[in-house]
PDB file of N, CA and C in Angstrom:
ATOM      1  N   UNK A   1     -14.099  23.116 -11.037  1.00  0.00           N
ATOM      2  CA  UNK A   1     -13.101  22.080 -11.233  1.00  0.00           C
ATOM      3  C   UNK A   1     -13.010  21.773 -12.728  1.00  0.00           C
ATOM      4  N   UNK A   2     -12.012  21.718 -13.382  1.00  0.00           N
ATOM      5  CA  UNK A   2     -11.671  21.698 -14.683  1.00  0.00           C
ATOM      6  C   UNK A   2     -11.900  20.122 -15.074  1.00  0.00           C
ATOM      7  N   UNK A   3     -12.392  19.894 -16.082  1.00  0.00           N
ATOM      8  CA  UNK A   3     -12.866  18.204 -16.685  1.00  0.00           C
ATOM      9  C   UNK A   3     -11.670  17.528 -16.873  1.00  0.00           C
ATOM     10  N   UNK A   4     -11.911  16.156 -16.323  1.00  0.00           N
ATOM     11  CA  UNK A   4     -10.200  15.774 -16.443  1.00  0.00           C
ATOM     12  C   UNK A   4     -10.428  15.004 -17.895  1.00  0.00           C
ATOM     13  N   UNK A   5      -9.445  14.430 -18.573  1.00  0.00           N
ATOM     14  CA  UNK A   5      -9.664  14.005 -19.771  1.00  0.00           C
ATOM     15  C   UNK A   5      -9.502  12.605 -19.330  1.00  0.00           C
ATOM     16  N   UNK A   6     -10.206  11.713 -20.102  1.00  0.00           N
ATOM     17  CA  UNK A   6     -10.390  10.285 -20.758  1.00  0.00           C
ATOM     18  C   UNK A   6      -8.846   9.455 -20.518  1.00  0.00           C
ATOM     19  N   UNK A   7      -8.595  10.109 -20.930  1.00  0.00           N
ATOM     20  CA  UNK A   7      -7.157   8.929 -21.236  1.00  0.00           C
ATOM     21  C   UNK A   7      -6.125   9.287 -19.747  1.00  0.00           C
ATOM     22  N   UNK A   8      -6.874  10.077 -19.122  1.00  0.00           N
ATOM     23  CA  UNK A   8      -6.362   9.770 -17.479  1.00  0.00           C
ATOM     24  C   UNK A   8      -7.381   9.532 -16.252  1.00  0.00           C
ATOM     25  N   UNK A   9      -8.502   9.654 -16.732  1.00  0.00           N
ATOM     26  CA  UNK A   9      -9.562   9.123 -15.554  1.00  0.00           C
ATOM     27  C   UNK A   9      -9.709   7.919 -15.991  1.00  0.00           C
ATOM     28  N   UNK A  10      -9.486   7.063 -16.588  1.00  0.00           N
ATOM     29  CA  UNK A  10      -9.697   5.649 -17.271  1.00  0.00           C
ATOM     30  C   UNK A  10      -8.473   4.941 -16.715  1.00  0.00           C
ATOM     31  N   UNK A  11      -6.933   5.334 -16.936  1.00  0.00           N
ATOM     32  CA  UNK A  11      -6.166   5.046 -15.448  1.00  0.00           C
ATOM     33  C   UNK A  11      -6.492   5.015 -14.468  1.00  0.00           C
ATOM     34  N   UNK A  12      -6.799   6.528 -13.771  1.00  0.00           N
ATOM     35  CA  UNK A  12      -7.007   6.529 -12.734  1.00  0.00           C
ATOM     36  C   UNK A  12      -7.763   5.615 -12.012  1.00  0.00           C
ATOM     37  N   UNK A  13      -9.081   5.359 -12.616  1.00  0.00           N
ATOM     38  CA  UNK A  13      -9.913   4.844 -11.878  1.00  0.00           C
ATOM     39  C   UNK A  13     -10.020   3.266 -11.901  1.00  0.00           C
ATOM     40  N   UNK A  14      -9.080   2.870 -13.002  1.00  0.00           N
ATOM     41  CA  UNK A  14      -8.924   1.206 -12.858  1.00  0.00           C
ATOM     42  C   UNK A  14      -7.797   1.517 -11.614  1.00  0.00           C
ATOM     43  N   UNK A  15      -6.649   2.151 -11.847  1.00  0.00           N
ATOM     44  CA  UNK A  15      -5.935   2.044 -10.698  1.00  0.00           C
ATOM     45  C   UNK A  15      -6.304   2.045  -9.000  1.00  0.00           C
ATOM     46  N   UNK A  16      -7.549   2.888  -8.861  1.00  0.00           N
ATOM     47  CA  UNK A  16      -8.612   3.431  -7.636  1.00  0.00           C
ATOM     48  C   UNK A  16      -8.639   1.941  -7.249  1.00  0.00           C
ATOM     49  N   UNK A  17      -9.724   1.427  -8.778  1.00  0.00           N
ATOM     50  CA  UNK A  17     -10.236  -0.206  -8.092  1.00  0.00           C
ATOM     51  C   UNK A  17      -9.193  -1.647  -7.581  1.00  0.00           C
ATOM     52  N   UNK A  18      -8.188  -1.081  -8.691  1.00  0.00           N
ATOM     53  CA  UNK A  18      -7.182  -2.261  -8.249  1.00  0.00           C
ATOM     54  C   UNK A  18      -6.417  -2.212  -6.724  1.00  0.00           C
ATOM     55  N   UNK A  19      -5.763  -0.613  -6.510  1.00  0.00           N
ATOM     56  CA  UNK A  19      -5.888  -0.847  -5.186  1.00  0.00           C
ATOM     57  C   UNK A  19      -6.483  -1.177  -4.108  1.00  0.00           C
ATOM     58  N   UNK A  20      -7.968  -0.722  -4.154  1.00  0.00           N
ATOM     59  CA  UNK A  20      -8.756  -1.314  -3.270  1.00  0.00           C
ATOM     60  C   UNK A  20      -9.143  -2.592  -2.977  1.00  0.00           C
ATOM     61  N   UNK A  21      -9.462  -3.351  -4.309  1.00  0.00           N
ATOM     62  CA  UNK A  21      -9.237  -5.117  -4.225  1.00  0.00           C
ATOM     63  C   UNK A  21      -7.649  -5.210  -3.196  1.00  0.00           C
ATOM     64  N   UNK A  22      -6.499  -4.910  -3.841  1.00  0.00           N
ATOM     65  CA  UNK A  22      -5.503  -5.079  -2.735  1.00  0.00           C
ATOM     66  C   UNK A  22      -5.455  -4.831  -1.465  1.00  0.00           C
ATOM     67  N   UNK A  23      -6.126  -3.942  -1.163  1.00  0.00           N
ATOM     68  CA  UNK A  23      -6.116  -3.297   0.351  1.00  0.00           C
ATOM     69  C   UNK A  23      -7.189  -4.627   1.245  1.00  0.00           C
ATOM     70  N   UNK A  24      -8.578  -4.446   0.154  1.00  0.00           N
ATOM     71  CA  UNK A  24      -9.443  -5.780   0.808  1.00  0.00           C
ATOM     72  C   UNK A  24      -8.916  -6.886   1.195  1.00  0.00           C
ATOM     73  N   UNK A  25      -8.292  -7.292  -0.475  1.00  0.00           N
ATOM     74  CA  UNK A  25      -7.542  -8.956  -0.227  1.00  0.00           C
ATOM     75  C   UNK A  25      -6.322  -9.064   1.269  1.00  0.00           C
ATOM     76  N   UNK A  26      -5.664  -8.164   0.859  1.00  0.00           N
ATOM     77  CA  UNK A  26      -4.585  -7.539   2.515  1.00  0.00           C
ATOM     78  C   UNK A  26      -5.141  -7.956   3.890  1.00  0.00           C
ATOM     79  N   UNK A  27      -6.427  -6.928   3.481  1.00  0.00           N
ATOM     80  CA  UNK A  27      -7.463  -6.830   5.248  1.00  0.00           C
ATOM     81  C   UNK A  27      -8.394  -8.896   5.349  1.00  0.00           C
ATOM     82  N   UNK A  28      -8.307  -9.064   4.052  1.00  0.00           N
ATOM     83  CA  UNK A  28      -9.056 -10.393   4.639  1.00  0.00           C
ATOM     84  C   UNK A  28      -8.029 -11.024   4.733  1.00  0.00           C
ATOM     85  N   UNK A  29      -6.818 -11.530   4.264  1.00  0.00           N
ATOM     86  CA  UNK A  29      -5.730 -12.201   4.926  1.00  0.00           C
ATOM     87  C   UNK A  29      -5.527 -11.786   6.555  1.00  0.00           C
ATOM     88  N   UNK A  30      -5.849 -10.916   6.835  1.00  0.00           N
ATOM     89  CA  UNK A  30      -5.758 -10.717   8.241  1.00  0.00           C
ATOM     90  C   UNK A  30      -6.576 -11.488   9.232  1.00  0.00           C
ATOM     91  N   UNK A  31      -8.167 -12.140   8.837  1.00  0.00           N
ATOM     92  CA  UNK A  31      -8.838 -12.151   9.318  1.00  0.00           C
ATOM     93  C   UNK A  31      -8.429 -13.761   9.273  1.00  0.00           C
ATOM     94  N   UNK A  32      -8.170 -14.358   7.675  1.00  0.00           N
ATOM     95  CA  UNK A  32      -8.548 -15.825   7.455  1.00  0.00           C
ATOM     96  C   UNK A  32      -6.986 -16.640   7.326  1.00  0.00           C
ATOM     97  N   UNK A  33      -6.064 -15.870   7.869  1.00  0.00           N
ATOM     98  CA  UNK A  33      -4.493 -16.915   8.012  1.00  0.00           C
ATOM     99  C   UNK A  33      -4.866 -17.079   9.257  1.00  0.00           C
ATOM    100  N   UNK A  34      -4.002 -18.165   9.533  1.00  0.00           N
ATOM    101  CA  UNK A  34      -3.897 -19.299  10.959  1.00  0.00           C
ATOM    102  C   UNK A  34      -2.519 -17.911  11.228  1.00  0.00           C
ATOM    103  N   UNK A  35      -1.457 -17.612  11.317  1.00  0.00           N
ATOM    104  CA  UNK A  35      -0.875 -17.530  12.162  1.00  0.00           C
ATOM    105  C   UNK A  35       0.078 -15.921  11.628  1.00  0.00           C
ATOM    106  N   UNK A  36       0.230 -15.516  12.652  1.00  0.00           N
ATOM    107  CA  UNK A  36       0.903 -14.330  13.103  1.00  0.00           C
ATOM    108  C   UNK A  36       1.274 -13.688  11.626  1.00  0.00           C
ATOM    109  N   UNK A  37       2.988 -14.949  11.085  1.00  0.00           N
ATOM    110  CA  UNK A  37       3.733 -14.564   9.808  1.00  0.00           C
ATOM    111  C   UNK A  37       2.991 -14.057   9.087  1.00  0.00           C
ATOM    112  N   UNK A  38       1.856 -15.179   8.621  1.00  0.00           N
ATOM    113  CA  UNK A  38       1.177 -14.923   7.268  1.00  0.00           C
ATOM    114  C   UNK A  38       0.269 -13.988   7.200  1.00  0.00           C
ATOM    115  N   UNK A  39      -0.406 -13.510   8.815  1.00  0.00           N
ATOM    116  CA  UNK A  39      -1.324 -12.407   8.669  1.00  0.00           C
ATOM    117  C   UNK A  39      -0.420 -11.454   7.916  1.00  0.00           C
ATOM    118  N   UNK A  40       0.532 -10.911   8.946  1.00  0.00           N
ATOM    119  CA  UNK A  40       1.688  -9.809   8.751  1.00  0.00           C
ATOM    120  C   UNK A  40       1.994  -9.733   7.075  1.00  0.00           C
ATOM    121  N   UNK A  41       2.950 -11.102   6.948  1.00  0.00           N
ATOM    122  CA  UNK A  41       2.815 -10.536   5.078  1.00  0.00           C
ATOM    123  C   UNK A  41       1.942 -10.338   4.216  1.00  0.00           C
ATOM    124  N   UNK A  42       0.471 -10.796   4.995  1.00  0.00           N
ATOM    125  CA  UNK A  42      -0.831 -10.375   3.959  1.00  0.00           C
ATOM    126  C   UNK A  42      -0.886  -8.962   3.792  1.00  0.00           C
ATOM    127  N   UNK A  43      -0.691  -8.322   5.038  1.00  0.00           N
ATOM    128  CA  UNK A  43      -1.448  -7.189   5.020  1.00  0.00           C
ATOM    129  C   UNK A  43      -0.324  -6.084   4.871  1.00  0.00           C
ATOM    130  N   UNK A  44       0.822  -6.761   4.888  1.00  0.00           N
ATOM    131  CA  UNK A  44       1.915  -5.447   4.518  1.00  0.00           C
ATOM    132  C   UNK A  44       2.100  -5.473   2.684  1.00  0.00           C
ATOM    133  N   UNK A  45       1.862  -6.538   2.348  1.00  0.00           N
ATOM    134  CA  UNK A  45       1.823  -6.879   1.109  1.00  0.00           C
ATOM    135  C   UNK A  45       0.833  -6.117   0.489  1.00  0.00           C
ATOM    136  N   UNK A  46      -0.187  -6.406   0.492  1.00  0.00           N
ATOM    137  CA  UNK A  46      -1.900  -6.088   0.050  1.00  0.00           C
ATOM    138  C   UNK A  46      -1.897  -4.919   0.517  1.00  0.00           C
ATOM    139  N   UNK A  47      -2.093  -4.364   1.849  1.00  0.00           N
ATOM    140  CA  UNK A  47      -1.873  -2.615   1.718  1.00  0.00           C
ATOM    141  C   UNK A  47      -0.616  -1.803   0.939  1.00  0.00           C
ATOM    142  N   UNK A  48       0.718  -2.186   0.976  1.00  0.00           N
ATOM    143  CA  UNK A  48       1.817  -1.277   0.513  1.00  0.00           C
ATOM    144  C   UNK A  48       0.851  -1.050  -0.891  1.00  0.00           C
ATOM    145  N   UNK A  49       0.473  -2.490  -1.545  1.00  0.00           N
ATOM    146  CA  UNK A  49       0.825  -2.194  -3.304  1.00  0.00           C
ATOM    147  C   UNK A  49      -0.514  -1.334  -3.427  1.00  0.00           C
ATOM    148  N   UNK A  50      -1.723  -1.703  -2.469  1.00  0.00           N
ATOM    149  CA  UNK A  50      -2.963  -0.656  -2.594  1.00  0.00           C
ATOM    150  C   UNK A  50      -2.546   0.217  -2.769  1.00  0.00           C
ATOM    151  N   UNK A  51      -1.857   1.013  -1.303  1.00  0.00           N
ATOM    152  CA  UNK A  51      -1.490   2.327  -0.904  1.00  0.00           C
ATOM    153  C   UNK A  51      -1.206   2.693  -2.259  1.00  0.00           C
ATOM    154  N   UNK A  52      -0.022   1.647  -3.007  1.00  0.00           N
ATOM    155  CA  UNK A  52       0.472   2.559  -4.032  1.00  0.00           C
ATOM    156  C   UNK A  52      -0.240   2.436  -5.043  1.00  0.00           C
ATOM    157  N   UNK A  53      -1.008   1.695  -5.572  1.00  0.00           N
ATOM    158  CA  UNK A  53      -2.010   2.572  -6.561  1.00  0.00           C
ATOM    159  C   UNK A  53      -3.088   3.701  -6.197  1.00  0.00           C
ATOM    160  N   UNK A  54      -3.270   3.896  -5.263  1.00  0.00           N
ATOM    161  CA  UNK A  54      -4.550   4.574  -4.748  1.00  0.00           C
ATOM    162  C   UNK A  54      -3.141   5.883  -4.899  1.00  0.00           C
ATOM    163  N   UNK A  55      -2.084   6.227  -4.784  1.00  0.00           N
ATOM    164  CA  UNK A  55      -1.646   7.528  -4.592  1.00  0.00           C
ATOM    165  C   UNK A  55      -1.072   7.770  -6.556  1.00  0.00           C
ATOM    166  N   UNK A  56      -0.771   6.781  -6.731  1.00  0.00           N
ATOM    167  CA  UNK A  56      -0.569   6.960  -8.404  1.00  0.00           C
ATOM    168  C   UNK A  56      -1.708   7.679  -9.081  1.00  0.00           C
ATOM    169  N   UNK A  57      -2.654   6.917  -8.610  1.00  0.00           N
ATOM    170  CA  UNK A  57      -4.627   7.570  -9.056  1.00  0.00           C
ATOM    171  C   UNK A  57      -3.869   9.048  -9.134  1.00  0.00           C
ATOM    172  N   UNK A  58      -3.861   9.135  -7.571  1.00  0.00           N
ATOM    173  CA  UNK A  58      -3.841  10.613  -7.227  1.00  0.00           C
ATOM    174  C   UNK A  58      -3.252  11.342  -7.838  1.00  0.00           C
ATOM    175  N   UNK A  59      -1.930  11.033  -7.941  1.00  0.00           N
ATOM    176  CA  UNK A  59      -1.028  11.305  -8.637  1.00  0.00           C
ATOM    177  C   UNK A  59      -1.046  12.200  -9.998  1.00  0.00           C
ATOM    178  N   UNK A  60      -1.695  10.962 -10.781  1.00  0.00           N
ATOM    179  CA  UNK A  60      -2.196  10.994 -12.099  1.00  0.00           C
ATOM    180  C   UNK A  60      -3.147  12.099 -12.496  1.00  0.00           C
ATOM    181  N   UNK A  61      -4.170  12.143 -11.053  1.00  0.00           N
ATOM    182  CA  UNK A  61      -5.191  13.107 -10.896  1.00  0.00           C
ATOM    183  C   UNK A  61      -5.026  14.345 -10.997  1.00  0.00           C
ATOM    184  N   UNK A  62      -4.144  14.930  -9.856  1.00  0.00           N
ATOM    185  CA  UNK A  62      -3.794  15.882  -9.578  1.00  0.00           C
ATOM    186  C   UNK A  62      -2.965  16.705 -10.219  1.00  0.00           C
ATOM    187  N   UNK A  63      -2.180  15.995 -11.494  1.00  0.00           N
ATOM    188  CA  UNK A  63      -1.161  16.337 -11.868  1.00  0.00           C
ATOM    189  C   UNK A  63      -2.115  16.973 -13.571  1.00  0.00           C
ATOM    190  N   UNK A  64      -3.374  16.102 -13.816  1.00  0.00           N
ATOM    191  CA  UNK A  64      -3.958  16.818 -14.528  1.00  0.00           C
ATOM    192  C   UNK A  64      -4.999  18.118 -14.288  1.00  0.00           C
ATOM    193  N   UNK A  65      -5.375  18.306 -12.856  1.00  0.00           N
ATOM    194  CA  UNK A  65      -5.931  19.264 -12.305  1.00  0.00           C
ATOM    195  C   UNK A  65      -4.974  20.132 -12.641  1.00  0.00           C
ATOM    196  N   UNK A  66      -3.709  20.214 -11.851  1.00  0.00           N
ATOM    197  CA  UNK A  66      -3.055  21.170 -12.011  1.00  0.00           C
ATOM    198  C   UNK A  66      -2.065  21.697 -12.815  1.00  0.00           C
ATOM    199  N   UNK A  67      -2.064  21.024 -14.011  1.00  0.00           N
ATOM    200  CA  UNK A  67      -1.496  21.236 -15.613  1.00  0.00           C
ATOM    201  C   UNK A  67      -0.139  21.275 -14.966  1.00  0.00           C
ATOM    202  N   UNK A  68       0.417  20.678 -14.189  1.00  0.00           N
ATOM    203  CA  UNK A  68       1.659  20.254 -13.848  1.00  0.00           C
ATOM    204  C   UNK A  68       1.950  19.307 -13.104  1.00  0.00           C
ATOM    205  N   UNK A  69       3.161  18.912 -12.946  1.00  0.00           N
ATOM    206  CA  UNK A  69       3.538  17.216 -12.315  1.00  0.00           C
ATOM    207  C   UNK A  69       3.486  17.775 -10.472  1.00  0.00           C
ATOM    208  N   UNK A  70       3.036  16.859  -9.785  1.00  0.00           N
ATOM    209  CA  UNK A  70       2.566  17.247  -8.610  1.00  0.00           C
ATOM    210  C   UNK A  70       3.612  16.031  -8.105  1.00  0.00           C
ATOM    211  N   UNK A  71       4.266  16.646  -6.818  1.00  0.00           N
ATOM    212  CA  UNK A  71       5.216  15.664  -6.440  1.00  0.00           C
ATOM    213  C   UNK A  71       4.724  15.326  -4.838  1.00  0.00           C
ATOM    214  N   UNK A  72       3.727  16.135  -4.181  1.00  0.00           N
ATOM    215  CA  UNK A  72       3.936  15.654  -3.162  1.00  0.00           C
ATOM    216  C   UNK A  72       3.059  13.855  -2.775  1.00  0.00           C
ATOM    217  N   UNK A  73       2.633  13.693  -3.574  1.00  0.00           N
ATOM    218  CA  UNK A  73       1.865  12.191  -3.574  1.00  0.00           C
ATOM    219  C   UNK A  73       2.946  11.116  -4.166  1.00  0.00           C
ATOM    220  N   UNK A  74       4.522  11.306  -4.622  1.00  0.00           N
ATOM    221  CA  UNK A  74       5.472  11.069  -5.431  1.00  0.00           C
ATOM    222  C   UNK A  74       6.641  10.925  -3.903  1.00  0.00           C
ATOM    223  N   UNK A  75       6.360  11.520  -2.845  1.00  0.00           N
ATOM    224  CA  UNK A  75       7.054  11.430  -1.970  1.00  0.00           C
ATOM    225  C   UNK A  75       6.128  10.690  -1.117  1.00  0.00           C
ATOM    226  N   UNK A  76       4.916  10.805  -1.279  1.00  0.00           N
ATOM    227  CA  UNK A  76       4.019  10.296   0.197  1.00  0.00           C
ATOM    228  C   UNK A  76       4.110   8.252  -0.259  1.00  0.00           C
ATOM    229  N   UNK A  77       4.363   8.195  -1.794  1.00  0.00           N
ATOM    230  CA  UNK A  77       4.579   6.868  -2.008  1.00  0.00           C
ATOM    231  C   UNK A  77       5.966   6.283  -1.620  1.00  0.00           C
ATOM    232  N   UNK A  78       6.919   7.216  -1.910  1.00  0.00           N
ATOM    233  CA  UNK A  78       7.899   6.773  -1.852  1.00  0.00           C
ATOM    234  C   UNK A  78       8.178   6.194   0.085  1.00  0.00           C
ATOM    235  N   UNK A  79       7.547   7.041   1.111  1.00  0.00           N
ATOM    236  CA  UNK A  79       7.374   6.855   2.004  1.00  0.00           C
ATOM    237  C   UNK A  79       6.878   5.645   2.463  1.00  0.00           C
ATOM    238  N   UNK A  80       5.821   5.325   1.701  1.00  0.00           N
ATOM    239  CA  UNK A  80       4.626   4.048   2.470  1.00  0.00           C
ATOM    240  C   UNK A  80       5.436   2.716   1.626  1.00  0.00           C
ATOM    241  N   UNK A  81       6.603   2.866   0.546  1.00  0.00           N
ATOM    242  CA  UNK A  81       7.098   1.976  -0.107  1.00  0.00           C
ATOM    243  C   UNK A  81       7.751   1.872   0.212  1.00  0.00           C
ATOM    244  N   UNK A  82       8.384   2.368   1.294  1.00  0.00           N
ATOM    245  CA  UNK A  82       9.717   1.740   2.070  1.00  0.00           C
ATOM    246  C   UNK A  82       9.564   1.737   3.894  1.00  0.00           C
ATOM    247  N   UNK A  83       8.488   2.133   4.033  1.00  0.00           N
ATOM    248  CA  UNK A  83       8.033   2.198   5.463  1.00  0.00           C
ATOM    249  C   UNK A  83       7.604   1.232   5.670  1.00  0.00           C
ATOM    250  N   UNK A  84       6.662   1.002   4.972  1.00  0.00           N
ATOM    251  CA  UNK A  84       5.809  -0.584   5.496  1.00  0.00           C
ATOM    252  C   UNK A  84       6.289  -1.815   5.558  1.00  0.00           C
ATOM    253  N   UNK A  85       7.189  -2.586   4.664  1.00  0.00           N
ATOM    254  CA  UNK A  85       8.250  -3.211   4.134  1.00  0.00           C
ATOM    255  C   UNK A  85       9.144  -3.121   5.624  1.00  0.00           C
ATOM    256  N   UNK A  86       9.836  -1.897   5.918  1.00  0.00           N
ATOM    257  CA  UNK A  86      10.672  -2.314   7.186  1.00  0.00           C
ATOM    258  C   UNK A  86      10.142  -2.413   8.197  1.00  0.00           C
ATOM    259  N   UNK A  87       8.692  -1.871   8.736  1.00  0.00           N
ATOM    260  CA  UNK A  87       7.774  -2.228   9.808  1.00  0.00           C
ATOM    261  C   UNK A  87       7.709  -3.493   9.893  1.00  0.00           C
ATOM    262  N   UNK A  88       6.892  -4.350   8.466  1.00  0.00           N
ATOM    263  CA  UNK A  88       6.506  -5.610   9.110  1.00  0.00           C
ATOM    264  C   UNK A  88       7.959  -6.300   9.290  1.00  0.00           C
ATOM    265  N   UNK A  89       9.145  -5.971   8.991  1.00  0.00           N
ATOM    266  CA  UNK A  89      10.385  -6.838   8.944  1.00  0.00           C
ATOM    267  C   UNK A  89      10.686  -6.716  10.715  1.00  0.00           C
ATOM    268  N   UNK A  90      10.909  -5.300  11.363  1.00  0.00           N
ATOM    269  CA  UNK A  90      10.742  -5.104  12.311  1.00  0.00           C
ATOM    270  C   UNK A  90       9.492  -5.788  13.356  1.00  0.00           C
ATOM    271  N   UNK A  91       8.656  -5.877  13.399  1.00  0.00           N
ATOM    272  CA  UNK A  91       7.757  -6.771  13.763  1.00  0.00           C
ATOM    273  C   UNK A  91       7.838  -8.651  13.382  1.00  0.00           C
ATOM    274  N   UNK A  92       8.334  -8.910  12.736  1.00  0.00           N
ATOM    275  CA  UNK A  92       8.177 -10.316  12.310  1.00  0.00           C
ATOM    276  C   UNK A  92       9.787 -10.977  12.935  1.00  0.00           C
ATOM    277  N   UNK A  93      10.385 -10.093  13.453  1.00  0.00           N
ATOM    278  CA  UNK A  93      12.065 -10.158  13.688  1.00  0.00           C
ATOM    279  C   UNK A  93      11.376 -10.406  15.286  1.00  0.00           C
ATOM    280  N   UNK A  94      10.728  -9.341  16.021  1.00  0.00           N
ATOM    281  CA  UNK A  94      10.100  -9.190  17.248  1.00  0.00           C
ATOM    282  C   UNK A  94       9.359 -10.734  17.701  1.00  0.00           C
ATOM    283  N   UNK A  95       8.872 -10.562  17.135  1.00  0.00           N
ATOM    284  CA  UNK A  95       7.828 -12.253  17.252  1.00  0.00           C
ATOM    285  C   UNK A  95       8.489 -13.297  17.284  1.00  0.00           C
ATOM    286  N   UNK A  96       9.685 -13.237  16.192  1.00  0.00           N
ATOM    287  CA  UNK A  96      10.803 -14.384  16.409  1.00  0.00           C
ATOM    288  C   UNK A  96      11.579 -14.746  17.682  1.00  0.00           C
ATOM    289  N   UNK A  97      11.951 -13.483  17.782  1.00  0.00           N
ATOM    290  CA  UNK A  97      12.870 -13.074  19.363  1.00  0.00           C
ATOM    291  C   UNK A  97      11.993 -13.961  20.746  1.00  0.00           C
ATOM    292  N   UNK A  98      10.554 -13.452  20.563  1.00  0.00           N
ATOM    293  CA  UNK A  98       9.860 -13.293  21.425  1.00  0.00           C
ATOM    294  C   UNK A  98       9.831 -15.072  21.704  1.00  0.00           C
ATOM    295  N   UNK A  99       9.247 -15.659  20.676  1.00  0.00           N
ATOM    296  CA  UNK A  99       9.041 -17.122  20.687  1.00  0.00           C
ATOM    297  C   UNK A  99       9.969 -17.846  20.835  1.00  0.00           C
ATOM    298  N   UNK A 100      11.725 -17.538  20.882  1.00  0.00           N
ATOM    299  CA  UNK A 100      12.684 -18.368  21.230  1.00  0.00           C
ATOM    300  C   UNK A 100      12.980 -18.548  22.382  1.00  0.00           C
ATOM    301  N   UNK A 101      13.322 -19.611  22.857  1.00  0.00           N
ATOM    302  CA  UNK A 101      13.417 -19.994  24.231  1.00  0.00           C
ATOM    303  C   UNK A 101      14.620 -19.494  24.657  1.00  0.00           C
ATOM    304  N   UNK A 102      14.816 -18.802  26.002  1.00  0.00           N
ATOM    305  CA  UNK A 102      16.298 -18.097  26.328  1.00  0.00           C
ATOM    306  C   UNK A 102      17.382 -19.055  26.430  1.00  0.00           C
ATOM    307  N   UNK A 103      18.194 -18.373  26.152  1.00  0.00           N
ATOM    308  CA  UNK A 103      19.459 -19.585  25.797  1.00  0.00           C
ATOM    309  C   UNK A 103      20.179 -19.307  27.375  1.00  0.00           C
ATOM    310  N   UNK A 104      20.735 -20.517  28.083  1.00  0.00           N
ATOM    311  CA  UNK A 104      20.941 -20.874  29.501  1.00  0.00           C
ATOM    312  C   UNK A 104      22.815 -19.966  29.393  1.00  0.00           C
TER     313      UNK A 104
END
């Protein structure tokens, strides 16, 4: 494996940690909100922006492994940055529905 240089493992790896604080902070909003909403935007919040530093890392990584720009971690973000976002909207729309009383 070829040595990656300084001035991209020093990104990378603050980026590694910052996502993971996000992903944590995400997963403990899950545990410590009172109710449904706020779990939901904790953890779609706090995982999307993880997800997306943890694939930038990669990104960043891979793209110096392989002395060229690597796109498929460039699509796998673009994916989880617009997937997750309409999931919890889809789900939080559901819960609404669910909790209204039927109209006579």
């Amino acid at each position: 494996m070829p040595d990656i240089p300084a001035w991209i493992a020093l990104p990378a790896t603050l980026l590694l940690i910052v996502g993971g604080l996000l992903t944590l902070v995400g997963s403990i909003g899950l545990l410590r909100l009172p109710n449904f909403f706020m779990r939901i935007h904790s953890v779609s919040m706090g995982n999307t922006l993880g997800v997306g530093c943890v694939l930038v890392a990669s990104m960043l990584i891979a793209s110096a492994v392989a002395q060229r720009p690597v796109i498929h971690e460039l699509l796998i973000t673009l994916f989880v940055v617009f997937t997750a976002p309409i999931t919890a909207i889809v789900l939080m729309q559901a819960a609404i529905r669910r909790t209204k009383p039927p109209k006579q």
